[in-house]
C-alpha atoms as a PDB file:
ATOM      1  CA  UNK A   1     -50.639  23.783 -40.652  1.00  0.00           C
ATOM      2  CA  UNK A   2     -49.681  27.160 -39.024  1.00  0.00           C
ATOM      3  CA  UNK A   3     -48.820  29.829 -40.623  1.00  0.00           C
ATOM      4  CA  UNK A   4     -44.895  31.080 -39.530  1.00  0.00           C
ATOM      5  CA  UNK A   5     -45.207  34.359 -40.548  1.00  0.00           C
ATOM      6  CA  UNK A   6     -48.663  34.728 -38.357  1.00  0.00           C
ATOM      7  CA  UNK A   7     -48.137  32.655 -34.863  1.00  0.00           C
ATOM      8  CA  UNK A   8     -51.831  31.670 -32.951  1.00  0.00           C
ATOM      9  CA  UNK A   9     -50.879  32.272 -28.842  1.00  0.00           C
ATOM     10  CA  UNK A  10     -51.201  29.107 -27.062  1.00  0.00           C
ATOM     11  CA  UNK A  11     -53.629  28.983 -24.557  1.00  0.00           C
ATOM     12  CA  UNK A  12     -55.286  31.721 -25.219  1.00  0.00           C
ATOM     13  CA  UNK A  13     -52.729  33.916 -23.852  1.00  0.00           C
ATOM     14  CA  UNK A  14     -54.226  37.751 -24.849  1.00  0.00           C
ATOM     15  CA  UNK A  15     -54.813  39.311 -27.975  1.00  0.00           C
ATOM     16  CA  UNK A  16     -52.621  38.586 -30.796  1.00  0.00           C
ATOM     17  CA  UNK A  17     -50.454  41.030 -31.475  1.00  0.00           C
ATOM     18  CA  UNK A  18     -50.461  43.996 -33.998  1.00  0.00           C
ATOM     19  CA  UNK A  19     -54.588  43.443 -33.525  1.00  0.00           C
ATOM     20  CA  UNK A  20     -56.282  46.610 -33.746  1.00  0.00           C
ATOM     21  CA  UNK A  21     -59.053  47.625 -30.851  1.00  0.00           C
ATOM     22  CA  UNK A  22     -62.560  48.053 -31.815  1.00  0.00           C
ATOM     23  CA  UNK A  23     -64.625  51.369 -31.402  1.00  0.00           C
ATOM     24  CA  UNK A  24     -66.671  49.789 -29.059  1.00  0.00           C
ATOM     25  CA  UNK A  25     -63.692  48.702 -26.846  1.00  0.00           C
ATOM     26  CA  UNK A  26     -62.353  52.486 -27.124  1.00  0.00           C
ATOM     27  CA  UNK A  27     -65.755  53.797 -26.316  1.00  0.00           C
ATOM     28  CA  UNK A  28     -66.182  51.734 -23.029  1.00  0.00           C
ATOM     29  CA  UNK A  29     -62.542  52.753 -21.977  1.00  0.00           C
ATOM     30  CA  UNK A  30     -63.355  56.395 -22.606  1.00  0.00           C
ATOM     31  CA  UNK A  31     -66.411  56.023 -20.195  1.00  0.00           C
ATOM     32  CA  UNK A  32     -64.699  53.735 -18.058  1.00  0.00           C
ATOM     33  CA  UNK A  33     -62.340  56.877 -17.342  1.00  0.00           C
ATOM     34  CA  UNK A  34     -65.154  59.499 -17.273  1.00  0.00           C
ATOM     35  CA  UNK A  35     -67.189  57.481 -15.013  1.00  0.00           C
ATOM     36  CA  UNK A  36     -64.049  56.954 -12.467  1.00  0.00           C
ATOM     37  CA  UNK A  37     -64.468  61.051 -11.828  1.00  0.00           C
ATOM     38  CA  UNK A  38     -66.854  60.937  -9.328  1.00  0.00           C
ATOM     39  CA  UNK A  39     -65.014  58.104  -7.560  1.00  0.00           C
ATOM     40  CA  UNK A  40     -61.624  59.810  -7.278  1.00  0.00           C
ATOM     41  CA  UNK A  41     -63.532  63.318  -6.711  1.00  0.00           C
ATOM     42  CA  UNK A  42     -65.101  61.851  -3.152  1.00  0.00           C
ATOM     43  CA  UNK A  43     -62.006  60.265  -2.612  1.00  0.00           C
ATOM     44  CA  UNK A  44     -60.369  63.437  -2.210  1.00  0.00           C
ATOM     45  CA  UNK A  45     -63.103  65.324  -0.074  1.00  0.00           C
ATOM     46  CA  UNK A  46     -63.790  62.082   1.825  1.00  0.00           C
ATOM     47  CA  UNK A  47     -60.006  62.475   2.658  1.00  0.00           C
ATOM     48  CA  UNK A  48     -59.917  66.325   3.150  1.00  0.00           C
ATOM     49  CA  UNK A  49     -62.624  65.732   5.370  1.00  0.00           C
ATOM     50  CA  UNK A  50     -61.215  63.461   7.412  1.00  0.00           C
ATOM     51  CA  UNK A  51     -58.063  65.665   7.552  1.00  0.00           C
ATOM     52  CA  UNK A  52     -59.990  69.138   8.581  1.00  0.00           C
ATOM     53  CA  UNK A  53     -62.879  67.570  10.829  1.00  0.00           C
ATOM     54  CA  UNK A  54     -61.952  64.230  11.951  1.00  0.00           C
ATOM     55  CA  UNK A  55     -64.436  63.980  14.872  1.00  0.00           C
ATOM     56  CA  UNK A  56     -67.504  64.865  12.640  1.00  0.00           C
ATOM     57  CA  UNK A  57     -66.276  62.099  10.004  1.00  0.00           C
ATOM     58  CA  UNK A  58     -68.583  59.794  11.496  1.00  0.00           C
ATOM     59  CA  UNK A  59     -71.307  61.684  12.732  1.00  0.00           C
ATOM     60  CA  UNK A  60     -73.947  59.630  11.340  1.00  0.00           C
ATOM     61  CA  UNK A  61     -76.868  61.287  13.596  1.00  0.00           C
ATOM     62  CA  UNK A  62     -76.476  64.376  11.616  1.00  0.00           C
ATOM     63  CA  UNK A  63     -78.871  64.434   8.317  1.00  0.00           C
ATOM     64  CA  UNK A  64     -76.498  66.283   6.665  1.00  0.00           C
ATOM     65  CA  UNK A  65     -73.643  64.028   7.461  1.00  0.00           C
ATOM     66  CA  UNK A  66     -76.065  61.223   6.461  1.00  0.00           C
ATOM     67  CA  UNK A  67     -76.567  62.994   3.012  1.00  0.00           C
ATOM     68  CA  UNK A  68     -73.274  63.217   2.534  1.00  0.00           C
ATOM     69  CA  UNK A  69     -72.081  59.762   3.228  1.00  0.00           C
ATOM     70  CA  UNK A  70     -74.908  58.514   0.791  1.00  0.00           C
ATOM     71  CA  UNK A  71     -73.707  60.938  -1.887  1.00  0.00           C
ATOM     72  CA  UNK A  72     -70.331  59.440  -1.244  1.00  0.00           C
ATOM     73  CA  UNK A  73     -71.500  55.736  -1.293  1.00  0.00           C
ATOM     74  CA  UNK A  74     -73.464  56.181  -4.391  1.00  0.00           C
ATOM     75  CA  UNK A  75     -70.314  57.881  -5.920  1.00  0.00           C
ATOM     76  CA  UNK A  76     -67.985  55.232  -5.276  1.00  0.00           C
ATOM     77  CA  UNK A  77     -70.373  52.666  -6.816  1.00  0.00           C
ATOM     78  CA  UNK A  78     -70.321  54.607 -10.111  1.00  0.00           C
ATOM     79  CA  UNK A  79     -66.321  54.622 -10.074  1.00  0.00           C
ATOM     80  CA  UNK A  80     -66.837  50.440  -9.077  1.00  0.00           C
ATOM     81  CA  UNK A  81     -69.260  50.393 -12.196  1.00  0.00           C
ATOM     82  CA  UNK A  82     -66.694  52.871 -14.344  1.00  0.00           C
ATOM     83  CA  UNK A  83     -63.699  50.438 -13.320  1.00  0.00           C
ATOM     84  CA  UNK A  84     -65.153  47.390 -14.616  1.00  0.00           C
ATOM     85  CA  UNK A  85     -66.215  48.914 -17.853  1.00  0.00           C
ATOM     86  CA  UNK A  86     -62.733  50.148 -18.224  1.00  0.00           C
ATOM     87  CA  UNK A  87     -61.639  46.316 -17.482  1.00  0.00           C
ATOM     88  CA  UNK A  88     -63.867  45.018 -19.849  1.00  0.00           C
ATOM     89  CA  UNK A  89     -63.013  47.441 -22.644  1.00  0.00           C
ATOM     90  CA  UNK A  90     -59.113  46.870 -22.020  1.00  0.00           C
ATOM     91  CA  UNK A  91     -60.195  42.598 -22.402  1.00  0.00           C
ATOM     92  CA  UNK A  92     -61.875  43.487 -25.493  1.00  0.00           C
END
């Protein structure tokens, strides 16, 4: 029999409530958040580019341009990476 005072959720429906989050789980949402910095951070110069030199946003000839957009790329995989840690620690 089931306890009143204590209901199970059906269907595994989330964590039961009044449960208490592990370290772990804290520690993967902390550098879930610290690893979405260099995300948002190329967001906004992605976007400031695009707003001050529009015609050279997509100037891939140019090595520097190149540089950039693969500094970009690699930085918005790390925020990807940072996101679903930060799922996974909020699931936890």
């Amino acid at each position: 029999m089931s306890d009143p005072q204590n209901p199970i959720p059906q269907g595994g429906a989330g964590p039961i409530p009044g449960r208490r989050r592990s370290v772990a789980s804290v520690f993967m949402i902390v550098i879930g958040i610290v690893l979405l910095l260099p995300g948002l951070c190329s967001l906004f110069f992605v976007t400031s580019f695009a707003i001050t030199e529009p015609h050279n946003l997509f100037k891939f000839s140019d090595p520097i341009q190149g540089a950039v957009w693969i500094l970009w790329s690699v930085c918005f995989l790390v925020a990807i990476g940072g996101a679903l840690l930060l799922r996974a620690g909020w699931r936890r």
